[in-house]
N, C-alpha and C. Protein backbone atom coordinates (compact mmCIF):
# COMPACT_ATOMS: atom_id res chain seq x y z
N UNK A 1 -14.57 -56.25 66.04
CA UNK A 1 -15.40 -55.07 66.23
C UNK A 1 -15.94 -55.04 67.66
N UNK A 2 -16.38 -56.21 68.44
CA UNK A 2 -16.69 -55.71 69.19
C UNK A 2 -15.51 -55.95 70.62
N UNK A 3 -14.44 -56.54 70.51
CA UNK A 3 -13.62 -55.82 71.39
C UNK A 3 -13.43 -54.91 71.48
N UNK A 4 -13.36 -53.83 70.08
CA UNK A 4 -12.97 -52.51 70.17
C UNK A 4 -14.01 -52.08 71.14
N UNK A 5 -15.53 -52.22 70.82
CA UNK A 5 -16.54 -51.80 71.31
C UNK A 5 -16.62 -52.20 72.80
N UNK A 6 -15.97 -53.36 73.29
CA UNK A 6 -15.92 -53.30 74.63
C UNK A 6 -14.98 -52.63 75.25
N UNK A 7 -13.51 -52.39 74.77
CA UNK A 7 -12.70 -51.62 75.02
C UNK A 7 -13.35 -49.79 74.77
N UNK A 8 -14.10 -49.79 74.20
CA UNK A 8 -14.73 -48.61 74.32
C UNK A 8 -15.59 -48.31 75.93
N UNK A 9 -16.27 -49.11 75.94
CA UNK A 9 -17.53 -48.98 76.74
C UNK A 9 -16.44 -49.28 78.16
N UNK A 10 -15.54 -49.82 78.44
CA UNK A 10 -14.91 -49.86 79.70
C UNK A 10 -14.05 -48.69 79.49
N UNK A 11 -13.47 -48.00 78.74
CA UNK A 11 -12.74 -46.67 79.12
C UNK A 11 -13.85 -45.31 79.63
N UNK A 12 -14.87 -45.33 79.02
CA UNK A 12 -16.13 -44.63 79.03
C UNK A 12 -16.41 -45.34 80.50
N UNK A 13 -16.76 -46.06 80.77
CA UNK A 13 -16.86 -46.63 82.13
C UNK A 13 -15.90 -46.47 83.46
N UNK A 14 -14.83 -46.31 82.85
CA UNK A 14 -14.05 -45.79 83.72
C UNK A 14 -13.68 -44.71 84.10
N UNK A 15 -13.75 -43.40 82.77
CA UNK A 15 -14.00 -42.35 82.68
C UNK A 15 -15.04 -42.04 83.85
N UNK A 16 -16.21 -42.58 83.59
CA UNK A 16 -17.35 -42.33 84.53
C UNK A 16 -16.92 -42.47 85.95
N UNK A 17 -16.70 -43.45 86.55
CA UNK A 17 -16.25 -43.59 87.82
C UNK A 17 -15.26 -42.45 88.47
N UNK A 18 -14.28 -42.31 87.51
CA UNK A 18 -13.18 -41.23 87.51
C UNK A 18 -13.95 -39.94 87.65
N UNK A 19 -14.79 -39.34 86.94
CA UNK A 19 -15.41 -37.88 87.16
C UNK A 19 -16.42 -38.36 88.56
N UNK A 20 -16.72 -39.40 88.47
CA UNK A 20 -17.97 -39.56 89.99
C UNK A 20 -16.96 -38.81 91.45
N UNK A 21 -15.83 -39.86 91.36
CA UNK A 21 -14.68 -39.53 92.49
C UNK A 21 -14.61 -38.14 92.37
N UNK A 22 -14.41 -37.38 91.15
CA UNK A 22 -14.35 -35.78 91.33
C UNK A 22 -15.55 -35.20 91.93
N UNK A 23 -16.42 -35.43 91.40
CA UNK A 23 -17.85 -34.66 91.81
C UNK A 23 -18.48 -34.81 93.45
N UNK A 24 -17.81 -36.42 93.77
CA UNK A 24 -18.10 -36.20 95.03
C UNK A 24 -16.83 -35.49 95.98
N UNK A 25 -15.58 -35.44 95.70
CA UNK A 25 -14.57 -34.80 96.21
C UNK A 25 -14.98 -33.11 96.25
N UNK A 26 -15.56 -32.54 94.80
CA UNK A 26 -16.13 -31.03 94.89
C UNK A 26 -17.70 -31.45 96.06
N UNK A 27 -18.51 -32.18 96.08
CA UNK A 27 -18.94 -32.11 96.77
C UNK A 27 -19.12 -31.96 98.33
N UNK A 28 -17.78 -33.02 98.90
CA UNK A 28 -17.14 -32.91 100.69
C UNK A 28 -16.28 -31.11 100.09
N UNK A 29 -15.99 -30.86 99.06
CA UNK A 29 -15.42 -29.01 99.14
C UNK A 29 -16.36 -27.87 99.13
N UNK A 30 -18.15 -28.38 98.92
CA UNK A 30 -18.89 -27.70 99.00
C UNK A 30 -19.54 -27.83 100.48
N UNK A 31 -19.30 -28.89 101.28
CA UNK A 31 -19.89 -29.04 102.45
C UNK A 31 -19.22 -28.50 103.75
N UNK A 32 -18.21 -28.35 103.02
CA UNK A 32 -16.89 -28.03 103.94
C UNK A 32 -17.12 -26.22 104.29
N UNK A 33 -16.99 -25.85 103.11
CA UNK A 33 -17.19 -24.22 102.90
C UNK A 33 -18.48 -24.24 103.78
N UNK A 34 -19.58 -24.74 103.48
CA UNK A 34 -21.12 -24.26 104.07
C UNK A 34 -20.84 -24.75 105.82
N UNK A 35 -20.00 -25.59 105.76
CA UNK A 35 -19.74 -25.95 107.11
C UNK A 35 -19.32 -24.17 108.03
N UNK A 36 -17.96 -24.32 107.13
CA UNK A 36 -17.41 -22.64 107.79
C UNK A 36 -18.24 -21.56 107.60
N UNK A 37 -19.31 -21.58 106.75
CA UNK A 37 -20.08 -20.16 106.79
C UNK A 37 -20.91 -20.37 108.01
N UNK A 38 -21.58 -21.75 108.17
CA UNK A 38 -22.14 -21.39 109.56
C UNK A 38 -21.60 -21.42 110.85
N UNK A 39 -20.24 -22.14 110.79
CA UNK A 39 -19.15 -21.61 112.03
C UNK A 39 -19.43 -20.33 112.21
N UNK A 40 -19.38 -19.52 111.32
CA UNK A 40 -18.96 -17.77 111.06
C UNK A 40 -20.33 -16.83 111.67
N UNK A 41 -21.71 -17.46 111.22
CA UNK A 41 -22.79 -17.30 111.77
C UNK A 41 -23.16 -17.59 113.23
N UNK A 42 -23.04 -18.32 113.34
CA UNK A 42 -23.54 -19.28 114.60
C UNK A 42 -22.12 -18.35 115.43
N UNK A 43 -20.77 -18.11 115.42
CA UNK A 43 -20.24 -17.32 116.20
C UNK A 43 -20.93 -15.88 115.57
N UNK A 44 -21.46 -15.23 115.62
CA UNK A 44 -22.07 -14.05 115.23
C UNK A 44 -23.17 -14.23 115.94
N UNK A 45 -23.87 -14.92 116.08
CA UNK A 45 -25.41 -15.19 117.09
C UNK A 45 -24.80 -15.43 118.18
N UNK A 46 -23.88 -16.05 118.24
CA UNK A 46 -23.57 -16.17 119.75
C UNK A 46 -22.88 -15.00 120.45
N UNK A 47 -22.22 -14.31 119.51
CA UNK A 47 -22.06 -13.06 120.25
C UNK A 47 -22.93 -11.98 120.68
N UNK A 48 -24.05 -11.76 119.76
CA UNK A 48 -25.14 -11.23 119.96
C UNK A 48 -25.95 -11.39 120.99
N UNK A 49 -25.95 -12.45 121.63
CA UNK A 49 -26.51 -13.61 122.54
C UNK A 49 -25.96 -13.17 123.76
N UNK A 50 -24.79 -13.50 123.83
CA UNK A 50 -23.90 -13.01 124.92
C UNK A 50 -24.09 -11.61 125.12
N UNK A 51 -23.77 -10.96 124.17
CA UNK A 51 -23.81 -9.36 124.76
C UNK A 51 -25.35 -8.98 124.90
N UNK A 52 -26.40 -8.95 124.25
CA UNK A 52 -27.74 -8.97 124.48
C UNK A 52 -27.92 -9.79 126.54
N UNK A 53 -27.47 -10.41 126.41
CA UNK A 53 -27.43 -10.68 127.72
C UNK A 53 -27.27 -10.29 129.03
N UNK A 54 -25.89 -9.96 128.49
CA UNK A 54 -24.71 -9.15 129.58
C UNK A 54 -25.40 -7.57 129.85
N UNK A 55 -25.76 -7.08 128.30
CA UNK A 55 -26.28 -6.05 128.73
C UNK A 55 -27.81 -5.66 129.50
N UNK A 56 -28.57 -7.07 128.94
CA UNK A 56 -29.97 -7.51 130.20
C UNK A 56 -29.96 -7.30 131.57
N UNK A 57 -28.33 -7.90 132.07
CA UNK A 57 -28.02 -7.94 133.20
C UNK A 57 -27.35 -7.11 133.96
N UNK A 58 -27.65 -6.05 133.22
CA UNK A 58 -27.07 -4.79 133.57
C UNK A 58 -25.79 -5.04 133.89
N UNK A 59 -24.41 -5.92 133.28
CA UNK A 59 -23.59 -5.84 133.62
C UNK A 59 -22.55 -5.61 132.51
N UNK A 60 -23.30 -5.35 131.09
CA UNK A 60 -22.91 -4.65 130.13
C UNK A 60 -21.92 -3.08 130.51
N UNK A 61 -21.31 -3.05 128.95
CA UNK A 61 -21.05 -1.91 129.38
C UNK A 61 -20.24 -0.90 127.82
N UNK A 62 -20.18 0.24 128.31
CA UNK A 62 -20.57 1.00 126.29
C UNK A 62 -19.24 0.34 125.84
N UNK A 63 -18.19 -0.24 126.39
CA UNK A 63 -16.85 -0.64 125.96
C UNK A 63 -17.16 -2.23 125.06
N UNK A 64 -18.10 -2.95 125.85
CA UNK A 64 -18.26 -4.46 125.30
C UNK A 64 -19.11 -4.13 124.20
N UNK A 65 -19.90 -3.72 124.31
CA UNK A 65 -20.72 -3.45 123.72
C UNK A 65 -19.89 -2.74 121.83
N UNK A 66 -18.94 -1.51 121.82
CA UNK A 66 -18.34 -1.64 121.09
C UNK A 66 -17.36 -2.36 120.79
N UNK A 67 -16.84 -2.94 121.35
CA UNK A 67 -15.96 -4.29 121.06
C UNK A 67 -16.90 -5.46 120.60
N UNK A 68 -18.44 -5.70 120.65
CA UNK A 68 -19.13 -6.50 119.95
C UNK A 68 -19.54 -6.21 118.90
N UNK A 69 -19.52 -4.74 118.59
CA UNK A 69 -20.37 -3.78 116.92
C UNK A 69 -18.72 -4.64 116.05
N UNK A 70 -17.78 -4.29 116.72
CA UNK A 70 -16.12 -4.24 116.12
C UNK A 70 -16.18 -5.68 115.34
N UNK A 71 -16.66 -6.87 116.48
CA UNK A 71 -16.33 -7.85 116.04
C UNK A 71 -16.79 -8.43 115.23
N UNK A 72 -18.72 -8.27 115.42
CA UNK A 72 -18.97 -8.55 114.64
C UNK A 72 -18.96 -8.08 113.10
N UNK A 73 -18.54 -7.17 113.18
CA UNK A 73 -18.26 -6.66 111.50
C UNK A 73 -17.14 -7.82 110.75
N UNK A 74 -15.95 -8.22 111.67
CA UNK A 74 -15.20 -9.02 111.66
C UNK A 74 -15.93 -10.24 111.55
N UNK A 75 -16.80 -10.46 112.09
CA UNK A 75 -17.76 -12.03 111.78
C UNK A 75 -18.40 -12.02 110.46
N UNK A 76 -19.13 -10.42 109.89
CA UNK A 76 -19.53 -10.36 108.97
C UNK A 76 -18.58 -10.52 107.73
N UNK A 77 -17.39 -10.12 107.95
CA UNK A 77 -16.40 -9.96 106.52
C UNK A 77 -16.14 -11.52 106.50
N UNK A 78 -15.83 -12.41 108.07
CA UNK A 78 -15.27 -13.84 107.66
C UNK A 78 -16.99 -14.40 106.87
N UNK A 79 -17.93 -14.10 107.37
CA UNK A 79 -19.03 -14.57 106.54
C UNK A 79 -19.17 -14.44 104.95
N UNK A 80 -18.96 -13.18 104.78
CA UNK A 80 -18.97 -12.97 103.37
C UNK A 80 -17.99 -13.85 102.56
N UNK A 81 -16.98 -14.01 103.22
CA UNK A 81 -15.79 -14.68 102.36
C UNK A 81 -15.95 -16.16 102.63
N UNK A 82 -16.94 -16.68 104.02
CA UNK A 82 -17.44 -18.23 103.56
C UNK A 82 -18.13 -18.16 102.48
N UNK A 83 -19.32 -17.06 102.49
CA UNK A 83 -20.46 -17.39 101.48
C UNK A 83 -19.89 -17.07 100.00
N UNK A 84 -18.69 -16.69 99.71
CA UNK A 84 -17.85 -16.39 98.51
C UNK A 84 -17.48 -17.90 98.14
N UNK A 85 -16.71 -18.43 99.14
CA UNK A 85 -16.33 -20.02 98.90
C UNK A 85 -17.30 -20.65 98.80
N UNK A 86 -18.67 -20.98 98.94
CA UNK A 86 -19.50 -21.97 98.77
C UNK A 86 -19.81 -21.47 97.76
N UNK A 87 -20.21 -20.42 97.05
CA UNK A 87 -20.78 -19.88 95.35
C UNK A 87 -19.60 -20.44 94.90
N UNK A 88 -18.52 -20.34 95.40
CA UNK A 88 -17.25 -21.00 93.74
C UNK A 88 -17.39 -22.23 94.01
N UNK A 89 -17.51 -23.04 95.31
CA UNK A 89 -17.45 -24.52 95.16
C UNK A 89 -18.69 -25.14 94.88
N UNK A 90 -19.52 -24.34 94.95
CA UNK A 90 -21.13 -24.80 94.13
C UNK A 90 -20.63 -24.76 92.58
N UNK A 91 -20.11 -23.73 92.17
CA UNK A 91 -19.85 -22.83 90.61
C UNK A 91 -18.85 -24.49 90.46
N UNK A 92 -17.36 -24.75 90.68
CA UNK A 92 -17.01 -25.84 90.70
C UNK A 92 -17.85 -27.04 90.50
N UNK A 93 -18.35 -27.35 91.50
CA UNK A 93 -19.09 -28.72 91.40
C UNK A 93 -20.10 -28.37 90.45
N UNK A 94 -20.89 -27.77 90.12
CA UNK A 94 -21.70 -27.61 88.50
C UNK A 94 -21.13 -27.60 87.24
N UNK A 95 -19.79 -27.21 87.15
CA UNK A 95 -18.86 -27.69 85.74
C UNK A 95 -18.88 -29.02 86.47
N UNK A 96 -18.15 -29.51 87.17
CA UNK A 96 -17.76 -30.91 87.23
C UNK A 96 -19.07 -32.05 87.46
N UNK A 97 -20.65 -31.31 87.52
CA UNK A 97 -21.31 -31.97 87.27
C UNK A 97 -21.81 -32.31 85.76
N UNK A 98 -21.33 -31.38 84.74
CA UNK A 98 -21.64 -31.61 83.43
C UNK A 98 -20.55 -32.39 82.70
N UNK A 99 -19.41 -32.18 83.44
CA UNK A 99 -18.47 -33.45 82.82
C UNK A 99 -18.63 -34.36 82.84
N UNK A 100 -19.19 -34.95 84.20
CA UNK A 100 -19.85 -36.14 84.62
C UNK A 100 -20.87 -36.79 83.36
N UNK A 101 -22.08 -35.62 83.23
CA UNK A 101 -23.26 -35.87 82.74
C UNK A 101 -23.01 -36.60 81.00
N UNK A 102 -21.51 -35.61 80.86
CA UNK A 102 -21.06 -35.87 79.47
C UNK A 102 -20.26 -37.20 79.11
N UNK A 103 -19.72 -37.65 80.35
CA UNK A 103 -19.00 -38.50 80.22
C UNK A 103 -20.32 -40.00 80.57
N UNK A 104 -21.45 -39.66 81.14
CA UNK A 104 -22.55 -40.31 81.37
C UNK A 104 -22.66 -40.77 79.90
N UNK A 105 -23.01 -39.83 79.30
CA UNK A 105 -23.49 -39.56 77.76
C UNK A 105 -22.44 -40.19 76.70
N UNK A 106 -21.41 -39.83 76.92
CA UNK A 106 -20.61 -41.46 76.35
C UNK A 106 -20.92 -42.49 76.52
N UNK A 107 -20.72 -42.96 77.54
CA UNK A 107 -20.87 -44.17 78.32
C UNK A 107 -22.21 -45.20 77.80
N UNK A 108 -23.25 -44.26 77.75
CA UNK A 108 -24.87 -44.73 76.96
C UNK A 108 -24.40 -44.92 75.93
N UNK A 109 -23.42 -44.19 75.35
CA UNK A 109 -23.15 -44.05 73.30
C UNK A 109 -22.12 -45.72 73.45
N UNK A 110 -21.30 -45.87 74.24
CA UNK A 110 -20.42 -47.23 73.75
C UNK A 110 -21.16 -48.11 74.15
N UNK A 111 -22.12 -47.97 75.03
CA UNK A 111 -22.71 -49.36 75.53
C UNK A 111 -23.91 -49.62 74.38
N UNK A 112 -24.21 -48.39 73.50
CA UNK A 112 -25.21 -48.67 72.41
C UNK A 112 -24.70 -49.46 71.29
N UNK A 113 -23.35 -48.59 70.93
CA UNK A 113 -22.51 -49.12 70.13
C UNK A 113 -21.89 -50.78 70.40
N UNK A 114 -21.72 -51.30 71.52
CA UNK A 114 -21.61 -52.67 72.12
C UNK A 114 -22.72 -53.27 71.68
N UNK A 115 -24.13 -53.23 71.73
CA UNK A 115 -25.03 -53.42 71.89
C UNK A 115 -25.44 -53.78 70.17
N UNK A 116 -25.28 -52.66 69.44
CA UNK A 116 -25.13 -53.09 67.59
C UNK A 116 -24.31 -53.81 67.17
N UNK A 117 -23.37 -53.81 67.53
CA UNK A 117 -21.92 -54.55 67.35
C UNK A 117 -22.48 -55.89 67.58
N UNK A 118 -22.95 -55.88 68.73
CA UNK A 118 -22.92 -58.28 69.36
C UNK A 118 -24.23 -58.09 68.16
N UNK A 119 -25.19 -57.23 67.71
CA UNK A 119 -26.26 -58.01 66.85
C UNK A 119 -26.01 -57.78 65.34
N UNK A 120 -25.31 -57.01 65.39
CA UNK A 120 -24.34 -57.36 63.58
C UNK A 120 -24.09 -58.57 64.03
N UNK A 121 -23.16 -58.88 64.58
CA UNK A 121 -22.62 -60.16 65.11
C UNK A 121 -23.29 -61.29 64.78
N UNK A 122 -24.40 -61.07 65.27
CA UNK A 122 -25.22 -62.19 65.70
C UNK A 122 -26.02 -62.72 64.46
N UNK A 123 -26.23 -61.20 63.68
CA UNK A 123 -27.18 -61.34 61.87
C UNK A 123 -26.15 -61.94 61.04
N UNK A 124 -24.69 -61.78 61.33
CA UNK A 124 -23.81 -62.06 60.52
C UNK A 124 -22.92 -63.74 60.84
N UNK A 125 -23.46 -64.34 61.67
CA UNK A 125 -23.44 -65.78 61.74
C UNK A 125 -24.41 -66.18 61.77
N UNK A 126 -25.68 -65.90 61.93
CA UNK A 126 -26.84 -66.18 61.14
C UNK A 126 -27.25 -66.63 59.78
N UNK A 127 -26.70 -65.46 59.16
CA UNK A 127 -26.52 -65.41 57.64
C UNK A 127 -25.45 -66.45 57.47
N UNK A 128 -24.19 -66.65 58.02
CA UNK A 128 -22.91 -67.70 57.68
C UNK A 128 -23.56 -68.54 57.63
N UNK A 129 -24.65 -69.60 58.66
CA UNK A 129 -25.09 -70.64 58.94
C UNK A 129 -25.99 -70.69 58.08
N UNK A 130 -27.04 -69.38 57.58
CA UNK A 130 -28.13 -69.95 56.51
C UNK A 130 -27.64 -70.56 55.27
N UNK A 131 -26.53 -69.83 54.90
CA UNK A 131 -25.54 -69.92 53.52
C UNK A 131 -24.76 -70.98 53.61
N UNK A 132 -24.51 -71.56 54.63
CA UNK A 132 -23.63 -73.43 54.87
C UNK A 132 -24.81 -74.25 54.46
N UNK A 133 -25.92 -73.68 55.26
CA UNK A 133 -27.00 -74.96 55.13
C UNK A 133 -27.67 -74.85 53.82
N UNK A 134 -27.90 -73.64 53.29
CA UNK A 134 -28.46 -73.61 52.12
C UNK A 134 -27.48 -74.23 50.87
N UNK A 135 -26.17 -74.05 50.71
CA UNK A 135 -24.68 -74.77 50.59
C UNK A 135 -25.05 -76.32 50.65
N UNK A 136 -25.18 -76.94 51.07
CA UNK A 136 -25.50 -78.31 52.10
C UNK A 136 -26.59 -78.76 51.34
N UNK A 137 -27.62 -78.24 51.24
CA UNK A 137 -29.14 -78.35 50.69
C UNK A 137 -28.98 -78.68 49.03
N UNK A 138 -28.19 -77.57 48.13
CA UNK A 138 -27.67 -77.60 47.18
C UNK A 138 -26.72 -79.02 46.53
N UNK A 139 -25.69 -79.09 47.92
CA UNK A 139 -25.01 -80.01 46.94
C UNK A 139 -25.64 -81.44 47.16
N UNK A 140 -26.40 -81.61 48.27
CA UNK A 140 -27.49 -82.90 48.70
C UNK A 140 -28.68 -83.16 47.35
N UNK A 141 -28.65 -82.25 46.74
CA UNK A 141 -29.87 -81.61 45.73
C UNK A 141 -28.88 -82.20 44.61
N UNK A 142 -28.00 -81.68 44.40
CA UNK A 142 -26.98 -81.64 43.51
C UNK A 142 -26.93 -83.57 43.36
N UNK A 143 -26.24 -83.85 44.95
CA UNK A 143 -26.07 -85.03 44.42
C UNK A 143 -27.41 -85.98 44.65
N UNK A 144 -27.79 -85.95 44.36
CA UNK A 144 -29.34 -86.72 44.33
C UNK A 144 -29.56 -86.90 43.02
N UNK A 145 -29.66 -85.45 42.11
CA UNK A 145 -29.79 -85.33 40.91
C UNK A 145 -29.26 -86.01 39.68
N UNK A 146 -27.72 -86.48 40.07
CA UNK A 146 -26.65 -86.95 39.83
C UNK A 146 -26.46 -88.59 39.45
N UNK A 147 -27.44 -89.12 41.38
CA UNK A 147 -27.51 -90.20 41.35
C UNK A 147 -28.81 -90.74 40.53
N UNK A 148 -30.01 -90.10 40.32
CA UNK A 148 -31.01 -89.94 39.96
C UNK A 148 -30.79 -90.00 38.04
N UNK A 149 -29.60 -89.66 37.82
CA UNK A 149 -29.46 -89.17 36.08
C UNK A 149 -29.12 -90.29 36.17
N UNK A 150 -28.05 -91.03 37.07
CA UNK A 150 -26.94 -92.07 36.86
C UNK A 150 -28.10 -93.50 36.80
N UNK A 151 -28.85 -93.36 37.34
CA UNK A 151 -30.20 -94.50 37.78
C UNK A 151 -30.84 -94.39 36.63
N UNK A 152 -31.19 -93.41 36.01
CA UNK A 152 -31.78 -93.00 34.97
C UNK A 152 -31.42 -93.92 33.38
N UNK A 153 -30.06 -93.12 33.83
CA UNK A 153 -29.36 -93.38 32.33
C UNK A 153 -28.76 -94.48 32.00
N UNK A 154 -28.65 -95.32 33.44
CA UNK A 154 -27.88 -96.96 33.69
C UNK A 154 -29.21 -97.90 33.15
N UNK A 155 -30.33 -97.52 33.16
CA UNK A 155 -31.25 -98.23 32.79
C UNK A 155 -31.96 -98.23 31.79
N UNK A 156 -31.29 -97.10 30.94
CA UNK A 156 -32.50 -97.01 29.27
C UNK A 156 -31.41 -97.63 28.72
């Protein structure tokens, strides 16, 4: 019984490790995405930056200036579609954090089950040993009694 139970608690154990490797793999896929949304930003401020500038310096002009409205709309659509990828790889890594949690939740259940198992175990050679010695006690009793009749009865 309790090999099974240790063979339990190490597949559950391994299970565990196995979903950890996932959750942190969705995790470098959630850091990654938030990485590119602020690539996407941070070039969007910087264009703003630049042309806010250029046009400070009076060396702007209505052409850059719409070629910066242009682009950045183009910064805005690649933004939207980072901030699309980090909601699914958040959305991702939150299923694959409850697999985890579940496979956690095994893992507590075989190591409990390990845990009843060694103290059955342990009540149940307990009990073997009370029942030898009490066994033991009996036939010591037994033969005492025996020798005691034989002493008895050798002498009337």
């Amino acid at each position: 019984m309790i090999q099974l139970r240790e063979r339990q608690r190490t597949e559950a154990s391994e299970q565990v490790a196995q979903e950890r490797k996932v959750v942190a793999e969705s995790e470098a896929q959630v850091q990654s995405a938030q990485g590119r949304l602020r690539q996407e930003r941070d070039a969007k401020a910087a264009l703003w930056q630049q042309t806010t500038a250029a046009l400070q310096g009076g060396i702007g002009s209505v052409e850059q200036l719409k070629y910066a409205v242009s682009y950045s709309r183009t910064l805005d659509a690649r933004a939207a579609k980072a901030a699309t990828a980090v909601q699914e790889a958040q959305g991702e890594m939150q299923k694959k954090m409850v697999v985890l949690d579940q496979r956690r939740q095994v893992l507590r259940e075989a190591m409990g089950d390990l845990e009843k198992a060694k103290e059955m175990q342990s009540r149940q050679i307990k009990s073997l040993q009370h029942r030898r010695e009490t066994r033991v006690e009996d036939a010591v009793d037994e033969w005492a009694s025996q020798k005691w009749s034989v002493g008895v009865s050798g002498r009337a």
